[in-house]
Protein backbone atom coordinates (compact mmCIF):
# COMPACT_ATOMS: atom_id res chain seq x y z
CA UNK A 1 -3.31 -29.28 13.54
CA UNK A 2 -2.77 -27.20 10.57
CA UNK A 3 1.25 -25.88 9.73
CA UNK A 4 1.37 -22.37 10.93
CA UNK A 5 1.75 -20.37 7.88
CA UNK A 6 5.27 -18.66 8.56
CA UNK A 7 7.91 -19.61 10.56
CA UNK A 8 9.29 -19.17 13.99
CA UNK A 9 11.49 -16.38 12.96
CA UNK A 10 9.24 -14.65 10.91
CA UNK A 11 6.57 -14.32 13.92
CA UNK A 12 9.28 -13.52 15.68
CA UNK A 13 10.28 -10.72 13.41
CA UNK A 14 6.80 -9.52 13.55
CA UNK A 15 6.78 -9.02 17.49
CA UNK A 16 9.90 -7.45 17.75
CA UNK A 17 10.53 -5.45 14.10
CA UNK A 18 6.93 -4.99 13.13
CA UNK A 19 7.65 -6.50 9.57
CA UNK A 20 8.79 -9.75 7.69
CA UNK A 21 9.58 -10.77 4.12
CA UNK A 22 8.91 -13.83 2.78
CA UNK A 23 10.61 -14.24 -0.24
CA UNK A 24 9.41 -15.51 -4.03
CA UNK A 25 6.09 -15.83 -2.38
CA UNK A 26 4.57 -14.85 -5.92
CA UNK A 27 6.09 -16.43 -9.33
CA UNK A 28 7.29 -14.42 -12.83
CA UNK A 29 3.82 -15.41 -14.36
CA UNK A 30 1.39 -13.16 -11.40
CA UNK A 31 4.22 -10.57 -11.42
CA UNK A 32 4.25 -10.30 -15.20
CA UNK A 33 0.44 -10.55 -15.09
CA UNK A 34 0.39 -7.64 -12.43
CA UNK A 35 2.59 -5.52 -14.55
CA UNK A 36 0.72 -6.22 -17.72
CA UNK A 37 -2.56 -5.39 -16.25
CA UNK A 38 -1.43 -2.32 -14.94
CA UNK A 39 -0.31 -0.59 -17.62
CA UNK A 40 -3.66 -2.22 -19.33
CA UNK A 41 -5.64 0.34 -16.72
CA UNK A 42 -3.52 2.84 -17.35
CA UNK A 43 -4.17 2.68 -21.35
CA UNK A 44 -7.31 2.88 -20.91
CA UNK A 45 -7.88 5.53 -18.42
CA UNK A 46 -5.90 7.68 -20.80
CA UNK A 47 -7.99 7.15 -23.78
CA UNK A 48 -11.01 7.70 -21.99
CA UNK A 49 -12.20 4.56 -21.00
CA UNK A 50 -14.16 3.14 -17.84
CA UNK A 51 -12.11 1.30 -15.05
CA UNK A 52 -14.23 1.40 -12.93
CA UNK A 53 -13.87 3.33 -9.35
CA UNK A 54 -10.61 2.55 -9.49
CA UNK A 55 -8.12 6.01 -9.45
CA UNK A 56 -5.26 6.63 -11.66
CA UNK A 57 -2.46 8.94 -9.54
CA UNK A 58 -0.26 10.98 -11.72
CA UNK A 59 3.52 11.59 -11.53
CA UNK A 60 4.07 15.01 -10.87
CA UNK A 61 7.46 14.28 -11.40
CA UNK A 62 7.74 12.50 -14.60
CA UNK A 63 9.78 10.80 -16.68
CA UNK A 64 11.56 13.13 -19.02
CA UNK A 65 11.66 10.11 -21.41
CA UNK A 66 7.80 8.96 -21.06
CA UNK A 67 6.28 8.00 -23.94
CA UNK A 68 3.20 6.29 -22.44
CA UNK A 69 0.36 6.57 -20.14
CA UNK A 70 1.92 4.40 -17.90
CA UNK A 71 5.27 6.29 -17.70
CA UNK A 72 3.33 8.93 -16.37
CA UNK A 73 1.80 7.39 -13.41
CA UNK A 74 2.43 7.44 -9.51
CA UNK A 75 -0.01 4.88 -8.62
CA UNK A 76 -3.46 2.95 -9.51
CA UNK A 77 -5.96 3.23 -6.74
CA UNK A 78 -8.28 0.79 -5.60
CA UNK A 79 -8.11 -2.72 -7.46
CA UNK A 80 -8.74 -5.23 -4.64
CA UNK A 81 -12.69 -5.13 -5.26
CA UNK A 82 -13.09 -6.18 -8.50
CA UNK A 83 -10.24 -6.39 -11.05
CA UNK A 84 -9.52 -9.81 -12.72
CA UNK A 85 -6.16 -9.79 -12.07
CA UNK A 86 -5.73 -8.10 -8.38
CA UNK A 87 -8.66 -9.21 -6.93
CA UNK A 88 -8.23 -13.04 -7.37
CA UNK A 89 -4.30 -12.40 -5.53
CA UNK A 90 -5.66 -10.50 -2.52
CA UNK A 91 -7.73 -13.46 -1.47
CA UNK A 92 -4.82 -16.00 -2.93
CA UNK A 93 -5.73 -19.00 0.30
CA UNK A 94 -1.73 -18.53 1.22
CA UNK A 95 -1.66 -15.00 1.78
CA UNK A 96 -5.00 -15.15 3.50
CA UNK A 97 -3.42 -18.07 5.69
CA UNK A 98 -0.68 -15.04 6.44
CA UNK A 99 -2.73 -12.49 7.21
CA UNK A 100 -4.50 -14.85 9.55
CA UNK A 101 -1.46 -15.45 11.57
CA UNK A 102 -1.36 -11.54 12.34
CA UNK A 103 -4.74 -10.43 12.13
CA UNK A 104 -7.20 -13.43 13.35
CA UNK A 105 -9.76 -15.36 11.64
CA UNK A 106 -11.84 -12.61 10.47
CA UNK A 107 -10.31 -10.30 7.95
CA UNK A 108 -11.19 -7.63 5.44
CA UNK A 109 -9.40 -5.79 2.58
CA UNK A 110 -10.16 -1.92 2.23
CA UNK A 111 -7.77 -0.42 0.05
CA UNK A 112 -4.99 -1.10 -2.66
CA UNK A 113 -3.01 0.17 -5.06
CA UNK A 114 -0.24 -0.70 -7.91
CA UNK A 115 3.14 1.57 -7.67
CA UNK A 116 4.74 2.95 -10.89
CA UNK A 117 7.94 4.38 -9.73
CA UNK A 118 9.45 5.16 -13.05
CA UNK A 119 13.04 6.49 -13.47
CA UNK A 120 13.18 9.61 -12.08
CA UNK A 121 10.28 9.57 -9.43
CA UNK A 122 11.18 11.10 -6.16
CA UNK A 123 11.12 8.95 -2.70
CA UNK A 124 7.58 9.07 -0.47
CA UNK A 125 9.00 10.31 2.64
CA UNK A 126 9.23 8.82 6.17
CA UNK A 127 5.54 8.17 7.27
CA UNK A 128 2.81 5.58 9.28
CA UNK A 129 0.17 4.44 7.25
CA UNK A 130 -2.13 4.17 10.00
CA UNK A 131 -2.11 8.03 9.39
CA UNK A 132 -3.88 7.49 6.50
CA UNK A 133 -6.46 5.11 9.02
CA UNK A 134 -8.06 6.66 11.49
CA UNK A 135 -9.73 3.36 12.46
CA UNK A 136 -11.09 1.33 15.50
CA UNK A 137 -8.95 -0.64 16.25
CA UNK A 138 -5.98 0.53 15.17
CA UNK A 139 -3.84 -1.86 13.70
CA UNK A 140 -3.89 -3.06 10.41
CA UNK A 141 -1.46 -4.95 7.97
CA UNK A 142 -0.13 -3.86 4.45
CA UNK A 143 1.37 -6.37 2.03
CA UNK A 144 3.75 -5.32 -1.01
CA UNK A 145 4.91 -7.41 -3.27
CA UNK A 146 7.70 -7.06 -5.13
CA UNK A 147 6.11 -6.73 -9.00
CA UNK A 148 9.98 -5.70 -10.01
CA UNK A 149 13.39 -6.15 -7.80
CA UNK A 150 13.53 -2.94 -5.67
CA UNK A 151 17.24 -2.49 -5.84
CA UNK A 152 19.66 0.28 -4.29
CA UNK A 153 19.12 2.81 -7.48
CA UNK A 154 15.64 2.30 -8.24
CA UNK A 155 13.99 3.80 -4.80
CA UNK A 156 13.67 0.96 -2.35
CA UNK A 157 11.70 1.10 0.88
CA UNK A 158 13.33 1.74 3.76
CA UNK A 159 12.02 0.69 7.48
CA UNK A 160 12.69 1.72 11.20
CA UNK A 161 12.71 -2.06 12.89
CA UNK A 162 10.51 -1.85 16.03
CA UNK A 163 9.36 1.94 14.95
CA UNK A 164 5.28 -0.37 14.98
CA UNK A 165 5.12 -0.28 18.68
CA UNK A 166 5.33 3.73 18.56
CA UNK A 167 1.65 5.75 18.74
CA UNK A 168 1.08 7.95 14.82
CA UNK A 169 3.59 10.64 15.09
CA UNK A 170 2.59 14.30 13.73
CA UNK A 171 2.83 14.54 10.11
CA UNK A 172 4.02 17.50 8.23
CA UNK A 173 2.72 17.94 4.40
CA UNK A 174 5.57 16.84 2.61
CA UNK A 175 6.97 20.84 0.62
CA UNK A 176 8.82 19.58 -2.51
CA UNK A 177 6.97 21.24 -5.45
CA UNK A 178 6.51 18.11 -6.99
CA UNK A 179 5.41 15.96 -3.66
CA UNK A 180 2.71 13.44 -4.60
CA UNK A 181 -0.74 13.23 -3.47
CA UNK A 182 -0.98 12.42 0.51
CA UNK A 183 3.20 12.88 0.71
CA UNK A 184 3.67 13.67 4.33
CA UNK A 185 6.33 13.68 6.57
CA UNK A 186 7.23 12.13 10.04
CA UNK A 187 9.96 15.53 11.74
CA UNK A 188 10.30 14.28 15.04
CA UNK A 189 12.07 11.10 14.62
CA UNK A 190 15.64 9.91 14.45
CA UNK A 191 16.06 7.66 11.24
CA UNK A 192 19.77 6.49 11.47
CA UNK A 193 18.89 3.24 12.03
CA UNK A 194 17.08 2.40 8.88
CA UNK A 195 16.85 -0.96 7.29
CA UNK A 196 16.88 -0.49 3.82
CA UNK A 197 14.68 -3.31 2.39
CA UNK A 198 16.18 -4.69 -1.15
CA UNK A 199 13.87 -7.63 -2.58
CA UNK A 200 13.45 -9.12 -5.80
CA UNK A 201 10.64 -10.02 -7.96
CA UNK A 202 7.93 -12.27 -6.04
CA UNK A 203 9.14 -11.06 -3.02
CA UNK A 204 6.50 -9.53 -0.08
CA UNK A 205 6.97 -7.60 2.67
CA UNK A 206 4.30 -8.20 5.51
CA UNK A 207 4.40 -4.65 7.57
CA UNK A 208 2.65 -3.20 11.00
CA UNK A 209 0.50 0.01 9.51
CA UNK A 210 2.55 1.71 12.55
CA UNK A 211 5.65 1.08 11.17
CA UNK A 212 7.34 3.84 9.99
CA UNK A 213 8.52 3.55 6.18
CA UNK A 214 10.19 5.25 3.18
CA UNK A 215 11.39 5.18 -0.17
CA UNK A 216 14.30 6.58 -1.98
CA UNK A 217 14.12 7.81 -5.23
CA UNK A 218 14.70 6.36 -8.13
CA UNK A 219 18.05 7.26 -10.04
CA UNK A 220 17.85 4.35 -12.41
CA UNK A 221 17.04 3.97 -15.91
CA UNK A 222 14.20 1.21 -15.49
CA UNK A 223 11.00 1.25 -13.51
CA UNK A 224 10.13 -0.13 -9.80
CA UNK A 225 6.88 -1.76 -9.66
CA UNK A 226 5.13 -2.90 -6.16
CA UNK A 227 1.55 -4.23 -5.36
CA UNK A 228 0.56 -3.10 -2.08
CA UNK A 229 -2.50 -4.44 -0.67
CA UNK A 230 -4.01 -2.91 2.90
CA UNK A 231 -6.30 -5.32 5.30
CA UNK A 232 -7.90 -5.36 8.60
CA UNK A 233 -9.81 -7.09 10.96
CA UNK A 234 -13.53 -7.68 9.82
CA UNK A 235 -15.63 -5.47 12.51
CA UNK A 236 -13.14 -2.18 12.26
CA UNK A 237 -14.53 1.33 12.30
CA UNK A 238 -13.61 3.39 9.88
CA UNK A 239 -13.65 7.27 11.21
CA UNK A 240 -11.76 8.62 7.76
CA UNK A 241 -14.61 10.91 6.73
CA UNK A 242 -14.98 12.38 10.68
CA UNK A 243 -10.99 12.84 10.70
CA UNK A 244 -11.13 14.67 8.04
CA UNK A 245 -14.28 17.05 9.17
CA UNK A 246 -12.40 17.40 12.47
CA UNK A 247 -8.80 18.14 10.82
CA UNK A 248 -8.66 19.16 6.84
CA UNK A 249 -5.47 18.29 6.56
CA UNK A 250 -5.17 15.77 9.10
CA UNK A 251 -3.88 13.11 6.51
CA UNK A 252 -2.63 15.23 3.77
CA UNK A 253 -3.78 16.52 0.51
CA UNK A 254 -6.81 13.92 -0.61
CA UNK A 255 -8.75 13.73 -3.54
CA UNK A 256 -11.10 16.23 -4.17
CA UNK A 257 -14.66 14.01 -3.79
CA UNK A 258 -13.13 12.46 -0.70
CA UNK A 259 -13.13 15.80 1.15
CA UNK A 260 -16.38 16.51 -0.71
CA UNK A 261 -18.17 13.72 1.05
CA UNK A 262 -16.50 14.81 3.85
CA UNK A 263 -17.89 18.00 4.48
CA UNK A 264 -20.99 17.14 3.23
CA UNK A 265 -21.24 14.72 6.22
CA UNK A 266 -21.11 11.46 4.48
CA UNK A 267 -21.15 8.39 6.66
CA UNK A 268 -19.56 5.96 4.68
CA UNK A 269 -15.94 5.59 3.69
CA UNK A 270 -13.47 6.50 0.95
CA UNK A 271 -12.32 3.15 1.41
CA UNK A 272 -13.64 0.11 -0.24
CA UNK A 273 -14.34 -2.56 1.98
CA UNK A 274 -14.50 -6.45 1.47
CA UNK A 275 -14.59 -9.18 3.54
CA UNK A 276 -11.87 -12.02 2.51
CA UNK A 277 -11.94 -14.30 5.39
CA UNK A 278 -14.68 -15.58 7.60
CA UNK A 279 -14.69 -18.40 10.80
CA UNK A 280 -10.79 -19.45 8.96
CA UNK A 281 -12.35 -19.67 5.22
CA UNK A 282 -11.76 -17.81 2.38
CA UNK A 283 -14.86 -15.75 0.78
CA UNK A 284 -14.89 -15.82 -2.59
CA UNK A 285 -15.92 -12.75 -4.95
CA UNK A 286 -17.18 -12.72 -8.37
């Protein structure tokens, strides 16, 4: 018999909060690596150059202070499928031993993305990601790691324990001028009992995508960086494109070629899936 890849309490944790942490799960070096690479991507998008499919989000709050690319950016979009760097981590055999634990034997990564949330960047408001998922089934799993401590100035997440067992709440688009894209907004729900989730560095938070989540902003002079990761279980239907042809604005604003292929019908997915685990083993990509 194998050792079960997290403990009693963390299962435990899972079952009843819908989230657990499991801390310096990821050393300075992939952390450093992360951040480096980032703003790498970001550099380059700027000067014109390829990264691939993946999707560079910008702040449309920014840093007074930026001076580069990077300081300038919400997010990076889509890394999971082929970057160097990201790619090799979202199959890493102890996170996939994780996921298993939660998810089964048989699991895929669709989506990803790298958070810049540079001094001054407002908070994401209260939301579900399965909102974002219109899939069958309807459970998946998000990991975010920790690139930089998320402290109490620099817009830490925020979660409502046991808020995972709840069915997606109504969203309202999120009305700040300078909202980013897919900000939306969870009305109906009391919040006061919050957890407000401080980690540092090589920390990750394992998270229900019911489970109702926030961030604050960020009133401190340095930047918060995350690595979030999304997976599910191989098999899952994805039903973004029909959502979206049934309700425009059903997950808030998207990009513009992902409601193109919308309502031109397209029966694939915005999403980028890959299988990462098969029958228990690893798959690797090159």
């Amino acid at each position: 018999m194998g050792t079960a890849a997290i403990t009693a309490d963390q299962s435990d944790s899972w079952e009843q909060n819908g989230y657990f942490i499991l801390p310096r799960f990821a050393d300075d070096a992939t952390c450093t690596a992360m951040h480096e690479r980032a703003v790498e991507l970001c550099r380059k998008d700027a000067a014109g150059e390829s990264i691939r499919h993946s999707l560079v989000d910008p702040e449309r709050n920014p840093w007074p202070e930026a001076r580069e690319p990077e300081d300038r950016v919400s997010k990076v979009f889509i890394l999971h499928d082929w970057d160097p760097v990201f790619g090799p981590f979202s199959r890493d055999e102890r996170l996939v031993a994780v996921l298993g634990e939660v998810l089964g034997p048989d699991i895929d990564c669709f989506l990803s993305q790298f958070i810049f949330k540079n001094p001054g960047a407002i908070g994401q408001p209260w939301h579900q990601d399965s909102l974002y998922f219109p899939f069958e089934p309807a459970d998946q799993v998000g990991i975010w790691l920790a690139v930089t401590a998320a402290t109490p100035a620099n817009g830490p997440l925020s979660v409502l324990a046991g808020s995972h067992k709840e069915p997606v709440h109504e969203h309202a688009p999120d009305r700040r001028p300078d909202a980013n894209l897919g900000y939306t907004e969870i009305v109906d729900m009391d919040f006061s009992d919050a957890t407000r989730v401080l980690m540092d560095a090589g920390d990750l938070l394992v998270f229900d995508s019911h489970l109702m989540h926030c961030s604050s902003d960020n009133v401190s002079d340095g930047r918060r960086a995350a690595m979030v990761y999304h997976y599910a279980r191989a098999g899952t239907v994805d039903h973004t494109y029909a959502r979206l042809r049934e309700q425009q604005d059903a997950m808030g604003e998207m990009p513009d070629d992902v409601r193109a292929a919308a309502a031109a019908g397209d029966a694939a997915s915005p999403y980028r899936w890959m299988a990462v685990r098969r029958d228990g083993e690893v798959i690797g990509h090159t």
